[in-house]
C-alpha atoms as a PDB file:
ATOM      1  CA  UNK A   1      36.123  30.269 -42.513  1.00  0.00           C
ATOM      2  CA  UNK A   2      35.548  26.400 -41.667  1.00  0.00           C
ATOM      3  CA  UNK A   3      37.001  27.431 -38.356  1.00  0.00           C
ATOM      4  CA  UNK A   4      34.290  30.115 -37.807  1.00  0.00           C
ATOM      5  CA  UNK A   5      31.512  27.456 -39.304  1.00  0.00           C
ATOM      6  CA  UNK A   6      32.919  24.565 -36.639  1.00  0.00           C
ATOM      7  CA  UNK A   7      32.929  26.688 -34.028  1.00  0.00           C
ATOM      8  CA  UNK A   8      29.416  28.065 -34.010  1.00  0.00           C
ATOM      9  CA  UNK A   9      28.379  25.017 -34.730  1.00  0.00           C
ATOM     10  CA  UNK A  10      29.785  23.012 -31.885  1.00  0.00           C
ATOM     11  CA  UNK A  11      28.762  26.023 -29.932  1.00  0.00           C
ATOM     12  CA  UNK A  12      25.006  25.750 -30.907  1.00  0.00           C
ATOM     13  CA  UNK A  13      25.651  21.595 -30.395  1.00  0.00           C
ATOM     14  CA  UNK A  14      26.631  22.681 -26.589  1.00  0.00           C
ATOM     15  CA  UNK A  15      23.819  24.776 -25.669  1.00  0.00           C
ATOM     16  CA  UNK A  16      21.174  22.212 -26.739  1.00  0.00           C
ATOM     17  CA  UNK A  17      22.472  19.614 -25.018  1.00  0.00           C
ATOM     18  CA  UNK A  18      23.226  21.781 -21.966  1.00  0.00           C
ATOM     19  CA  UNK A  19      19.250  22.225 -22.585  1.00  0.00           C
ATOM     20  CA  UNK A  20      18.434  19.014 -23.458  1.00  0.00           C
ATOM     21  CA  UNK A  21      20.176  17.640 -20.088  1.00  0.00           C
ATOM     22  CA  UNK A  22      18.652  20.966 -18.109  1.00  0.00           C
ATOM     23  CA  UNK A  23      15.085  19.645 -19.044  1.00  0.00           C
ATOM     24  CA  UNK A  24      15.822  16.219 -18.085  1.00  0.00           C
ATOM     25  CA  UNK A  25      17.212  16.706 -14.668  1.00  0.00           C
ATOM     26  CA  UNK A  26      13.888  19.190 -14.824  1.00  0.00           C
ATOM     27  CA  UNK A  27      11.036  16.419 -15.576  1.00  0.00           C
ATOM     28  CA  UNK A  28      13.550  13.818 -12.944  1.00  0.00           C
ATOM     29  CA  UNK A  29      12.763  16.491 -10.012  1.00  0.00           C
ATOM     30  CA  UNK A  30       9.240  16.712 -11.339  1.00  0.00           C
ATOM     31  CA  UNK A  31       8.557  13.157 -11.086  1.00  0.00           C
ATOM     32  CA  UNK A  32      10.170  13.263  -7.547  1.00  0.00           C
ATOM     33  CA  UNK A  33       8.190  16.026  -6.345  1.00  0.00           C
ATOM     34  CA  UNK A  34       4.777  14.274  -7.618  1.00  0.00           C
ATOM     35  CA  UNK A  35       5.958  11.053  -5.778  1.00  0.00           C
ATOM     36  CA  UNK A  36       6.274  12.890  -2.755  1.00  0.00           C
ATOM     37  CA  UNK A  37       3.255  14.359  -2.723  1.00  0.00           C
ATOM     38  CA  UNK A  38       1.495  10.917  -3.403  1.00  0.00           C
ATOM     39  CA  UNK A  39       3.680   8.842  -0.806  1.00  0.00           C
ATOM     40  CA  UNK A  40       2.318  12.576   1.798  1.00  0.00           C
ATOM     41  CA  UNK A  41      -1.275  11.856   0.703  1.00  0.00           C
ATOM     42  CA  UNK A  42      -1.186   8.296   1.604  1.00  0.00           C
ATOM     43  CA  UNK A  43       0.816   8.885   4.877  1.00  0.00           C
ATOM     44  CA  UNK A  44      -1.882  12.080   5.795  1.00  0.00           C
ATOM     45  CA  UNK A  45      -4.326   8.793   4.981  1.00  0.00           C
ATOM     46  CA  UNK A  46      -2.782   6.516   7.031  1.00  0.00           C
ATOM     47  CA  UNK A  47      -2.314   9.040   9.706  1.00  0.00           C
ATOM     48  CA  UNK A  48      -6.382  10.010  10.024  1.00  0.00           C
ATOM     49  CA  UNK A  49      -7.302   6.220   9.866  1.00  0.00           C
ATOM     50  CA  UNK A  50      -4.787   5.493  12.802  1.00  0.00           C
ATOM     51  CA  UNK A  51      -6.177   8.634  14.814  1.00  0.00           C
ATOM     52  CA  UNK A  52      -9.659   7.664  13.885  1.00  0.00           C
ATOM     53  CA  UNK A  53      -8.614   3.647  15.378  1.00  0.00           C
ATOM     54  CA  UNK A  54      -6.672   5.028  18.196  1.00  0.00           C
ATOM     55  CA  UNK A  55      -9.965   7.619  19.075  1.00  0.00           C
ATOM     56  CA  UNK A  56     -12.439   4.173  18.993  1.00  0.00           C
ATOM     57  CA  UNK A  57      -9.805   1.686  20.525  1.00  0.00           C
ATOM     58  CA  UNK A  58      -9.428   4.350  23.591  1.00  0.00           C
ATOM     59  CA  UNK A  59     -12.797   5.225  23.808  1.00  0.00           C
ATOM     60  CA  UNK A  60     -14.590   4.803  27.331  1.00  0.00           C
ATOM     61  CA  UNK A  61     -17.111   3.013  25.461  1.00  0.00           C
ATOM     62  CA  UNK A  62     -14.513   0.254  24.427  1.00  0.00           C
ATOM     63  CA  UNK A  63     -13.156   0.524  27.447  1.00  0.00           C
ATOM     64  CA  UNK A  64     -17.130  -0.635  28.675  1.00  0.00           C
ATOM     65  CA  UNK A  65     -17.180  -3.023  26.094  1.00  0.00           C
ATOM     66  CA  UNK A  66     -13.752  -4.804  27.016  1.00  0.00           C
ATOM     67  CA  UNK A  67     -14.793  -4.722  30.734  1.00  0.00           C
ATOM     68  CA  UNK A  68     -18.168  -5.819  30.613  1.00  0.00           C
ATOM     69  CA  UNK A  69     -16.722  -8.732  28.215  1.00  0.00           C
ATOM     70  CA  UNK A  70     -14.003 -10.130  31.000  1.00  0.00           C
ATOM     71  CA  UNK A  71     -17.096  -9.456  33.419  1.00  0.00           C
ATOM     72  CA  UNK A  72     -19.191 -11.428  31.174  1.00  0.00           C
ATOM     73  CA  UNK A  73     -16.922 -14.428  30.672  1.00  0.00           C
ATOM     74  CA  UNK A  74     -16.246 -14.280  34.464  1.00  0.00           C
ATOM     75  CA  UNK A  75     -19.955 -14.539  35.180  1.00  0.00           C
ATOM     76  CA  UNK A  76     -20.346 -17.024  32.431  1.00  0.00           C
ATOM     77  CA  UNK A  77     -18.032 -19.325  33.910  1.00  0.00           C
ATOM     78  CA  UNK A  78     -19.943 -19.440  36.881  1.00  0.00           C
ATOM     79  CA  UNK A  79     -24.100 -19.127  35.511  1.00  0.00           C
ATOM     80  CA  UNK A  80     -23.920 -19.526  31.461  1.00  0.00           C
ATOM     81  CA  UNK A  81     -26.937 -16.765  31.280  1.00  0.00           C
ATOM     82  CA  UNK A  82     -26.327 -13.499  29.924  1.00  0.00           C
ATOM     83  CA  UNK A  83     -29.190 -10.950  31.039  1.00  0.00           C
ATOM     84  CA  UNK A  84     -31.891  -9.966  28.389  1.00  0.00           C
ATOM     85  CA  UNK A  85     -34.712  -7.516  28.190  1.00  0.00           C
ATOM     86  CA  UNK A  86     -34.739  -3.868  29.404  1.00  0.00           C
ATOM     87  CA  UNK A  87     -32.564  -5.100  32.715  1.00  0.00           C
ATOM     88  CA  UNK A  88     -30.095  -5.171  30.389  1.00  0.00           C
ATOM     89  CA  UNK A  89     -28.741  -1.689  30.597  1.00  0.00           C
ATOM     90  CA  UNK A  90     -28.467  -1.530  34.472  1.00  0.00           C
ATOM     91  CA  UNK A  91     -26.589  -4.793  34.360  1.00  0.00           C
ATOM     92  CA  UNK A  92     -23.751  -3.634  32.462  1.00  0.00           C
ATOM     93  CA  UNK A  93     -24.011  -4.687  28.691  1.00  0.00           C
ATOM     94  CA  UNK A  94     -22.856  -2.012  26.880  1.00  0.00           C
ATOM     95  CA  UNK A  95     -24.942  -2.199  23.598  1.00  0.00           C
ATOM     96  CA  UNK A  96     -27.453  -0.777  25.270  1.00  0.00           C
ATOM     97  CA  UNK A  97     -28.755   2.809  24.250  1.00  0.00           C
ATOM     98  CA  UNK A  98     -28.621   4.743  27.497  1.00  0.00           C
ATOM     99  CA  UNK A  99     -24.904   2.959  27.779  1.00  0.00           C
ATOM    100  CA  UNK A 100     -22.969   4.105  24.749  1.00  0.00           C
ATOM    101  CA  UNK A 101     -20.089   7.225  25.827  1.00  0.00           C
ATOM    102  CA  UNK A 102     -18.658   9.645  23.289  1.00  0.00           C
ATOM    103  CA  UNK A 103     -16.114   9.110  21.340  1.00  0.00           C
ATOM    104  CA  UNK A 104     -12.654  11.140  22.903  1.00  0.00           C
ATOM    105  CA  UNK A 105     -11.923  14.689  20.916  1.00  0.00           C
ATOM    106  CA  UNK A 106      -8.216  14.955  20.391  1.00  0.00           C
ATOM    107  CA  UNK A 107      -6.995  18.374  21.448  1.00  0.00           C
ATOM    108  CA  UNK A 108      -4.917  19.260  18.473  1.00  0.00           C
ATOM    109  CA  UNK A 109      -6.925  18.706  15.227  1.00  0.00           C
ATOM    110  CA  UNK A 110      -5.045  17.370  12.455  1.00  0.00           C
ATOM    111  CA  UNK A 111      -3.451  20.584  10.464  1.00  0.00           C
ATOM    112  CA  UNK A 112      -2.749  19.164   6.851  1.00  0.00           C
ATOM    113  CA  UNK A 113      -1.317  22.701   5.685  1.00  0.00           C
ATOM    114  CA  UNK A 114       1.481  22.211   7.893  1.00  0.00           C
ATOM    115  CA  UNK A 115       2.311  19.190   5.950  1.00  0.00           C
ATOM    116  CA  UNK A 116       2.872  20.600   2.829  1.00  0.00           C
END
């Protein structure tokens, strides 16, 4: 009868640990899964504010900007006057209105559900 009584007992005992350590592993995946998802949001982040840098660094305008500049310090060197007024846009400076380019349109747009 004890026999019967230790048995079912340790048997009982076994399950709920085999639960016990089930649930654990459980809530440990859990917790990995929500990490993951976090560290993919901040990477998807990072990944549109590099696209959005890359788009403005190689944008003709920059490109405008970075030539009229070397232009500017060349011509600087030799008269120290930068032109002003509404000549402005036909000589080159790049702030100008009628002188500012799109930005470039990547031809794949970013597809986050291919992420997750």
């Amino acid at each position: 009868m004890f026999f019967r009584f230790a048995a079912a007992l340790s048997l009982v005992v076994l399950i709920s640990m085999t639960g016990v350590l089930l649930e654990k592993r459980t809530l440990e995946l859990r917790r990995q899964v929500s990490l993951q998802s976090y560290q993919t949001e901040l990477l998807v982040e990072q990944h549109v504010r590099l696209r959005l840098e890359t788009q403005r660094l190689t944008a003709p305008s920059q490109w405008a900007l970075e030539s009229a500049a070397s232009e500017v310090s060349q011509s600087g060197a030799r008269s120290r006057r930068l032109p002003h007024g509404p000549s402005a846009a036909s000589a080159g400076v790049p702030d100008a209105p009628g002188n500012r380019l799109p930005l470039l349109r990547f031809q794949y747009p970013l597809n986050l559900e291919e992420l997750h």
